[in-house]
N, C-alpha and C. Protein backbone atom coordinates (compact mmCIF):
# COMPACT_ATOMS: atom_id res chain seq x y z
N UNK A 1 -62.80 34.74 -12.09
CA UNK A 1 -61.58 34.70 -11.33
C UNK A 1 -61.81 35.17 -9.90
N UNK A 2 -62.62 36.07 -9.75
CA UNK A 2 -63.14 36.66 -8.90
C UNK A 2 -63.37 35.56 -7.54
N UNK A 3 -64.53 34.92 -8.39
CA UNK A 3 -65.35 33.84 -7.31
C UNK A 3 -63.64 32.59 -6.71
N UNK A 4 -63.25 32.46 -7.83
CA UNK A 4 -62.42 31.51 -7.52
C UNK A 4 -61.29 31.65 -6.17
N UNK A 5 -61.17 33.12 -6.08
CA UNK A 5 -60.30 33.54 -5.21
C UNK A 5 -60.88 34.03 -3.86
N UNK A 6 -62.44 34.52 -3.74
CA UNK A 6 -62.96 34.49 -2.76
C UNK A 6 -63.34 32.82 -2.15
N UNK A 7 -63.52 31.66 -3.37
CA UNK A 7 -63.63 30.51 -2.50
C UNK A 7 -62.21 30.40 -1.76
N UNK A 8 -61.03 30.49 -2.33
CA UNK A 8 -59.86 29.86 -1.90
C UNK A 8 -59.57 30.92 -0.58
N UNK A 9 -60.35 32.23 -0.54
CA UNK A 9 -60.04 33.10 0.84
C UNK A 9 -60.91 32.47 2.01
N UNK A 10 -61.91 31.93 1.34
CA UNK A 10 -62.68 31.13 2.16
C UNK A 10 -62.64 29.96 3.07
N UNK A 11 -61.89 29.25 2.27
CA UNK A 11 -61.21 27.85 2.20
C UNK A 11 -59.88 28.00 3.35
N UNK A 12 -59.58 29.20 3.15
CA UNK A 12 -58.43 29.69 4.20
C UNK A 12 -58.72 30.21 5.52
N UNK A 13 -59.73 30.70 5.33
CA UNK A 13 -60.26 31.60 6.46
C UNK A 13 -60.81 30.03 7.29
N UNK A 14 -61.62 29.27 6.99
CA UNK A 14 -62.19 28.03 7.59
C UNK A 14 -60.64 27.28 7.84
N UNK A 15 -59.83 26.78 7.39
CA UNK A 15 -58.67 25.82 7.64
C UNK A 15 -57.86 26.67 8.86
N UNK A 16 -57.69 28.32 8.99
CA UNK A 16 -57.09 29.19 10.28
C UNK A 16 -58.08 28.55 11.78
N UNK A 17 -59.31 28.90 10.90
CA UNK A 17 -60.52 28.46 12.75
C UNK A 17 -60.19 27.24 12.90
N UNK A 18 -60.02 25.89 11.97
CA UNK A 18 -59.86 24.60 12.43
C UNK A 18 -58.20 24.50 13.47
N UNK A 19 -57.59 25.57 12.30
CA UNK A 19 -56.26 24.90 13.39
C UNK A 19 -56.24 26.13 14.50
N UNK A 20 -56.64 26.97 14.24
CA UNK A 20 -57.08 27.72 15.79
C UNK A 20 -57.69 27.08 16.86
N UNK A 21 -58.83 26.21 16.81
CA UNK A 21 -59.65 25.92 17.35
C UNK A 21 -59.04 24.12 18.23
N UNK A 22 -58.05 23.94 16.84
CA UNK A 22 -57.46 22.64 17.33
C UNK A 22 -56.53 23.07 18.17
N UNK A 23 -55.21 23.85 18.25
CA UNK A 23 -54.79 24.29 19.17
C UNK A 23 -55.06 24.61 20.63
N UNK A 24 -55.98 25.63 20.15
CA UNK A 24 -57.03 25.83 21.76
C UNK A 24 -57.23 24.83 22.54
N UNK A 25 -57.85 23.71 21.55
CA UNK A 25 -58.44 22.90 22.16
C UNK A 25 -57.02 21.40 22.65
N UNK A 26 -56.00 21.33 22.33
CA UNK A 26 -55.36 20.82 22.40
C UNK A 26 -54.65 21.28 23.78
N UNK A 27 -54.07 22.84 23.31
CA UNK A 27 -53.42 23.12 24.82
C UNK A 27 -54.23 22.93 26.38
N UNK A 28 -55.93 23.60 25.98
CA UNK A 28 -56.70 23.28 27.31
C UNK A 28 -56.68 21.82 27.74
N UNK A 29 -56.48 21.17 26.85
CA UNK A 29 -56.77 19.55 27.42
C UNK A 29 -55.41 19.16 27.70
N UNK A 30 -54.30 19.33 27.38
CA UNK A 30 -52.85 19.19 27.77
C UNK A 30 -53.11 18.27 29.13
N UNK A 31 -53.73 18.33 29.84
CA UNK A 31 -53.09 18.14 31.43
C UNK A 31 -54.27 17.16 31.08
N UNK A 32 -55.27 16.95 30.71
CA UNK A 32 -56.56 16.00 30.82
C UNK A 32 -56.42 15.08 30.16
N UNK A 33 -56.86 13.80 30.62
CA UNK A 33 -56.40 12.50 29.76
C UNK A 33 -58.08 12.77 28.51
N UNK A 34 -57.32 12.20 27.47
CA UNK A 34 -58.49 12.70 26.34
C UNK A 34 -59.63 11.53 25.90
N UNK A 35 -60.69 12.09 25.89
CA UNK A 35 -61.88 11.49 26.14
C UNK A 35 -61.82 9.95 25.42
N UNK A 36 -62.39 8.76 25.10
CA UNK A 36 -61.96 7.56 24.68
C UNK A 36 -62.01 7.59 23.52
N UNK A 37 -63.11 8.60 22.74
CA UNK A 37 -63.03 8.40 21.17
C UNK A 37 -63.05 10.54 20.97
N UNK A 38 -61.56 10.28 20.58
CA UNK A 38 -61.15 11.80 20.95
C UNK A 38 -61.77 12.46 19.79
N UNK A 39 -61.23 11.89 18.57
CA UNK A 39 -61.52 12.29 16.85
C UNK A 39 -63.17 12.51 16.85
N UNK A 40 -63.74 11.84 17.13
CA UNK A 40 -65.43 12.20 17.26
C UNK A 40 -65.66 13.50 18.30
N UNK A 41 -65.28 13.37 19.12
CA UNK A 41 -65.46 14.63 20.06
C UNK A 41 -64.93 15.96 19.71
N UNK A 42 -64.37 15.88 18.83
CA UNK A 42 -63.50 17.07 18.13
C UNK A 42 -63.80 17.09 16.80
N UNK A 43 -64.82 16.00 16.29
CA UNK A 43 -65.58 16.44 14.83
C UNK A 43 -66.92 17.35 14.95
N UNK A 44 -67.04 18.03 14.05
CA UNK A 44 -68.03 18.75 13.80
C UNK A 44 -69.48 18.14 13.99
N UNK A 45 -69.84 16.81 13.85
CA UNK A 45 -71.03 16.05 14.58
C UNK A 45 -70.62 15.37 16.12
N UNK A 46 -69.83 15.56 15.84
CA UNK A 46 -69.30 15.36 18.07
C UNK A 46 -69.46 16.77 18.92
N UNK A 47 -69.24 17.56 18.43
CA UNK A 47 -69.56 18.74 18.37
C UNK A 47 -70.53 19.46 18.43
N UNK A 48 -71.32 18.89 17.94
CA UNK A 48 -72.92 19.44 17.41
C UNK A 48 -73.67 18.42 18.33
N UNK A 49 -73.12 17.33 18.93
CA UNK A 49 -73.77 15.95 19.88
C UNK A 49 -73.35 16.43 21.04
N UNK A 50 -73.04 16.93 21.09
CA UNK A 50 -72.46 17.17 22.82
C UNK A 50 -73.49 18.94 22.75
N UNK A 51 -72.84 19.53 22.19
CA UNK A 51 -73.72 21.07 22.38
C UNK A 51 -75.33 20.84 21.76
N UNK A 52 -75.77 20.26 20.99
CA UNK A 52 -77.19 20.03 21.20
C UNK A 52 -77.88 19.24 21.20
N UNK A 53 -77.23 18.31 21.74
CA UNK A 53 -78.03 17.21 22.38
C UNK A 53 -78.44 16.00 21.61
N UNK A 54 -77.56 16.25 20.52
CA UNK A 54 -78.13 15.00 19.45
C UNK A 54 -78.26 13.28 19.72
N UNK A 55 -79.69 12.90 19.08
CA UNK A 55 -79.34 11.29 19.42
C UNK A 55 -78.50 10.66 18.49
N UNK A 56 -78.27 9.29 18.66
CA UNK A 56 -77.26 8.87 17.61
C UNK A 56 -77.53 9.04 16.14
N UNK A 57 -78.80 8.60 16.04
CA UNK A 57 -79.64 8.89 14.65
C UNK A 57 -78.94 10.22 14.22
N UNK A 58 -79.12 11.36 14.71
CA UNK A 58 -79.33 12.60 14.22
C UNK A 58 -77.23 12.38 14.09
N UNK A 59 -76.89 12.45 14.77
CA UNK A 59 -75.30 12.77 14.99
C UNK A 59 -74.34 11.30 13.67
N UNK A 60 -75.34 10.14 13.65
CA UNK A 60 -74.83 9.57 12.27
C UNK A 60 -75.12 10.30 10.89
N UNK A 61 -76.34 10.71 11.05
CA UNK A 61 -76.72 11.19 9.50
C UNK A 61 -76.10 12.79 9.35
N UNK A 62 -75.70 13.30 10.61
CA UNK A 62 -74.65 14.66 10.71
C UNK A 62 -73.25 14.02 9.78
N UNK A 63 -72.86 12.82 10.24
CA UNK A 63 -71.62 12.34 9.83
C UNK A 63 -71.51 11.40 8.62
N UNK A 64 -72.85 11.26 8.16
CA UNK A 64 -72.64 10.99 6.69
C UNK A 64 -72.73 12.04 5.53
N UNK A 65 -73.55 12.97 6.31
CA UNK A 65 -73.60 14.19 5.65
C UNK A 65 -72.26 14.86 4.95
N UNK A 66 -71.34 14.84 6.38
CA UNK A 66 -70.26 15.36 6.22
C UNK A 66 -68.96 14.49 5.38
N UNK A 67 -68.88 13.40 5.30
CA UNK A 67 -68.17 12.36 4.77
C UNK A 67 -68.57 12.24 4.00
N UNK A 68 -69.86 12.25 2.80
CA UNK A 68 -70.51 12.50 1.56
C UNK A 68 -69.72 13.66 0.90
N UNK A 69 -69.50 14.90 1.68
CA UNK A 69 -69.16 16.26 0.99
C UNK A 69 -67.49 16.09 1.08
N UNK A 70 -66.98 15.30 1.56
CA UNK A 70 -65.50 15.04 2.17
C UNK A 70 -65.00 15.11 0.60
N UNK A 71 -65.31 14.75 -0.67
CA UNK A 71 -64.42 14.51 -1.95
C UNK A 71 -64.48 16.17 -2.55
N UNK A 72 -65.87 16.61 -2.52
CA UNK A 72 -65.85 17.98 -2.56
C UNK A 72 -64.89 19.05 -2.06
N UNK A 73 -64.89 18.95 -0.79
CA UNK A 73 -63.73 19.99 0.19
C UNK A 73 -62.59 19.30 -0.21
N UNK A 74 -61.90 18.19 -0.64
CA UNK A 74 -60.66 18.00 -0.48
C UNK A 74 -60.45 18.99 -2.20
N UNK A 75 -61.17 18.63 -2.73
CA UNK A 75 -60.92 19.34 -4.52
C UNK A 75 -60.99 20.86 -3.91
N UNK A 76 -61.71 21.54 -3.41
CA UNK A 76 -61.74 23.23 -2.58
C UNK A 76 -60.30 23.43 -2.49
N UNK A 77 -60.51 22.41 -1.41
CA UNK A 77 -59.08 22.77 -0.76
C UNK A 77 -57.48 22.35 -1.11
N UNK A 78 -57.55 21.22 -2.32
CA UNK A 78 -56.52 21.11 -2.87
C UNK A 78 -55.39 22.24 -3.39
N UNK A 79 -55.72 23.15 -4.11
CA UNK A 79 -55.18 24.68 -4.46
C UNK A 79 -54.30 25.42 -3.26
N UNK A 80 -55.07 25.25 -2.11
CA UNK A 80 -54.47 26.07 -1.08
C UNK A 80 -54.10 25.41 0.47
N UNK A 81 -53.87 23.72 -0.12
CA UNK A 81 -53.30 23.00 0.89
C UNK A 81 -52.16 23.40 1.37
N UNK A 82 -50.97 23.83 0.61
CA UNK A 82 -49.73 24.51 0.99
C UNK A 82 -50.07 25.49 2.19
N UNK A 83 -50.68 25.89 1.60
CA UNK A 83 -50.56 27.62 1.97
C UNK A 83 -51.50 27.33 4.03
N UNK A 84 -52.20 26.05 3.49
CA UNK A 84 -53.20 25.55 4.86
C UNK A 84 -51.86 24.82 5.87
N UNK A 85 -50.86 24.24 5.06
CA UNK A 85 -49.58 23.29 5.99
C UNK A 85 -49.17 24.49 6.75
N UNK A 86 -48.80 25.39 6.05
CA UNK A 86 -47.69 26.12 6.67
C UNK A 86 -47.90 27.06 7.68
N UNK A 87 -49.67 27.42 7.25
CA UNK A 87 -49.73 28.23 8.35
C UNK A 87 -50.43 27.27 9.79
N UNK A 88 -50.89 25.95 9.53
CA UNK A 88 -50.51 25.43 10.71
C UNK A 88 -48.99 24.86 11.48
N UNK A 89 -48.40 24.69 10.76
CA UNK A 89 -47.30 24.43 10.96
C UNK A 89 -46.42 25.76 11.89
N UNK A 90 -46.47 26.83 11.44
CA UNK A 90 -46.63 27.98 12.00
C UNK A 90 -47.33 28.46 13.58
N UNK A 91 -48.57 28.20 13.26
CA UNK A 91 -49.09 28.34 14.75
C UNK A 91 -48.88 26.97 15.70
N UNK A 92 -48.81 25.94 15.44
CA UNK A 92 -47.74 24.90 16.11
C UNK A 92 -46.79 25.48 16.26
N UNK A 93 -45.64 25.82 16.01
CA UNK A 93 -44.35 26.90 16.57
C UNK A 93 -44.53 27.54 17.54
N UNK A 94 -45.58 28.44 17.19
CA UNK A 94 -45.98 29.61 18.32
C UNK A 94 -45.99 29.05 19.52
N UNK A 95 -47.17 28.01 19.22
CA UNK A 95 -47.59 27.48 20.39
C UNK A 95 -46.70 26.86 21.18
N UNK A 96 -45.67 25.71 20.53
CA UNK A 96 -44.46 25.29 21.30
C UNK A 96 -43.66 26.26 21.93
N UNK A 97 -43.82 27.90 21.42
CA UNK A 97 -42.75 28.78 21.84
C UNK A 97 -43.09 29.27 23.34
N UNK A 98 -44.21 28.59 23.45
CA UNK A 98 -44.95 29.45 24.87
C UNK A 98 -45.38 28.27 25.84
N UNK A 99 -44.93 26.93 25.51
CA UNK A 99 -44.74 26.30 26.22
C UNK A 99 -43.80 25.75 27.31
N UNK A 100 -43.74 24.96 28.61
CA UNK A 100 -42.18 24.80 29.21
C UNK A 100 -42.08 23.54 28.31
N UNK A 101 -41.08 23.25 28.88
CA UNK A 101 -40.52 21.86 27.84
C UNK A 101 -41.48 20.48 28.49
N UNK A 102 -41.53 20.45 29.40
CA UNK A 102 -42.29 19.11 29.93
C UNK A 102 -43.82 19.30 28.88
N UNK A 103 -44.35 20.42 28.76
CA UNK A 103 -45.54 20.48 27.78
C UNK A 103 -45.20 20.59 26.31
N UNK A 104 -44.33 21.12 25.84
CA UNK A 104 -43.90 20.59 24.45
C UNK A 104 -43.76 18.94 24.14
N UNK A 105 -42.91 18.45 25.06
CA UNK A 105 -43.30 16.73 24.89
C UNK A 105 -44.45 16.05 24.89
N UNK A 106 -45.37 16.76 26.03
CA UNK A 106 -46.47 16.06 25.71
C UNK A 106 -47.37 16.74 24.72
N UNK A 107 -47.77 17.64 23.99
CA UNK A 107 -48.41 18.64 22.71
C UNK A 107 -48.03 17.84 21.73
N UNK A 108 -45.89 17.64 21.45
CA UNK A 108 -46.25 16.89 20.57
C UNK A 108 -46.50 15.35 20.53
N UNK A 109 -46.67 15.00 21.74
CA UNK A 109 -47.53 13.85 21.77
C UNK A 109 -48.43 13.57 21.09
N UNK A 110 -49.22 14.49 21.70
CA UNK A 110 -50.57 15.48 21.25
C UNK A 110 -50.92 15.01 19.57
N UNK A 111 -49.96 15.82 19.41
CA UNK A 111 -49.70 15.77 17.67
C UNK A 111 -50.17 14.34 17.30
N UNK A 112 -48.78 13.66 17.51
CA UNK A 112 -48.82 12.68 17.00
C UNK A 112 -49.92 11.59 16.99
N UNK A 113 -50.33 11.59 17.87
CA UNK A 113 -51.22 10.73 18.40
C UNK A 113 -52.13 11.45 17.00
N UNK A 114 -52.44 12.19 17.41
CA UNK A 114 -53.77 13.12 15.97
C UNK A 114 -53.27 12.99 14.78
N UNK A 115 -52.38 12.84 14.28
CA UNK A 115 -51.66 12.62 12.85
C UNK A 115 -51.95 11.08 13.02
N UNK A 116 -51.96 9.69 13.77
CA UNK A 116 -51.68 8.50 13.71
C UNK A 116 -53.53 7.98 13.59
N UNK A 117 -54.42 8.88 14.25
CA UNK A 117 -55.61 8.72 14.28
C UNK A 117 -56.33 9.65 12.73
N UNK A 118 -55.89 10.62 12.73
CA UNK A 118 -55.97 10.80 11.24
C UNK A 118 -56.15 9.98 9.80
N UNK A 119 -54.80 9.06 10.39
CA UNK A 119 -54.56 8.13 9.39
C UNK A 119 -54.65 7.13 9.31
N UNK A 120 -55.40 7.01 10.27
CA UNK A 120 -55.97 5.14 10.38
C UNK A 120 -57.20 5.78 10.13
N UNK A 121 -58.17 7.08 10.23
CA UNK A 121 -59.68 7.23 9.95
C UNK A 121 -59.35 7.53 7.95
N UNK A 122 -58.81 7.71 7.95
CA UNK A 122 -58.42 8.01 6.24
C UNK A 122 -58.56 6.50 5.60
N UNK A 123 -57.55 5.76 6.13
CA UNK A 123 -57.40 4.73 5.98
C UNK A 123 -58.89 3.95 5.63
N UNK A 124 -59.73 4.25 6.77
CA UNK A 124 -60.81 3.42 6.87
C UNK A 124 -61.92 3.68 6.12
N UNK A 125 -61.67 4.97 5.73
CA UNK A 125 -62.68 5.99 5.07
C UNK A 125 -62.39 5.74 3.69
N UNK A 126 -61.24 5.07 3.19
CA UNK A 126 -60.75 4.63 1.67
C UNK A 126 -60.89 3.45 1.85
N UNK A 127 -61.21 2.55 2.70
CA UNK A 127 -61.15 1.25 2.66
C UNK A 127 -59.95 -0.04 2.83
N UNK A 128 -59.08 1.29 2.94
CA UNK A 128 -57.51 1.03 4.18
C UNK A 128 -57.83 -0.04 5.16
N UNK A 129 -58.82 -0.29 5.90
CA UNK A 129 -58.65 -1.13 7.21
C UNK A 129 -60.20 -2.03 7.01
């Protein structure tokens, strides 16, 4: 029981840095038009291609790597998806609370746009498109 509850603290602790990190990275770019293939630049092998220099080779087999383990983490993280909505959902609030209004419209732009690209890469990743 033990292990089970340190994975799911785990599982939590990693889903806070993603939407920490998405935030951050959302409000700094607010004013910047966003790069052409945004979702790669903000994945963990876009990420790892830009900070060390990866060639395509290395930064595809980063991203099959990670899309291989993708059925794994969703079963992790199934248990404590709730508990992952709300507290982004939550720091989205915050964040709108400390915005003026002309930047709340565009954040949840922001959003949306990332929820619509989400779900066309889901899509494609199940064989959706």
């Amino acid at each position: 029981m033990f292990a089970k509850s340190k994975i799911q603290a785990l599982g939590l602790l990693a889903a806070v840095a993603v939407a920490s990190f998405a935030a951050g990275a959302t409000i700094k770019r607010a004013d910047a038009a966003p790069p052409t293939d945004w979702r790669e630049r903000c994945s963990y092998s876009g990420m790892l291609k830009d900070r060390l220099g990866l060639t395509e080779v290395q930064r595809d087999s980063i991203r099959t790597l990670m899309r291989s383990r993708r059925p794994a983490m969703r079963t992790l993280m199934s248990p404590i998806q709730p508990q992952v909505d709300s507290l982004r959902t939550d720091i989205r609030d915050k964040v709108r609370a400390v915005l003026t209004a002309d930047q709340r419209v565009l954040y949840d732009s922001l959003l949306a746009h990332d929820r619509e690209e989400r779900r066309d890469s889901t899509a494609a990743t199940r064989g959706g498109l």
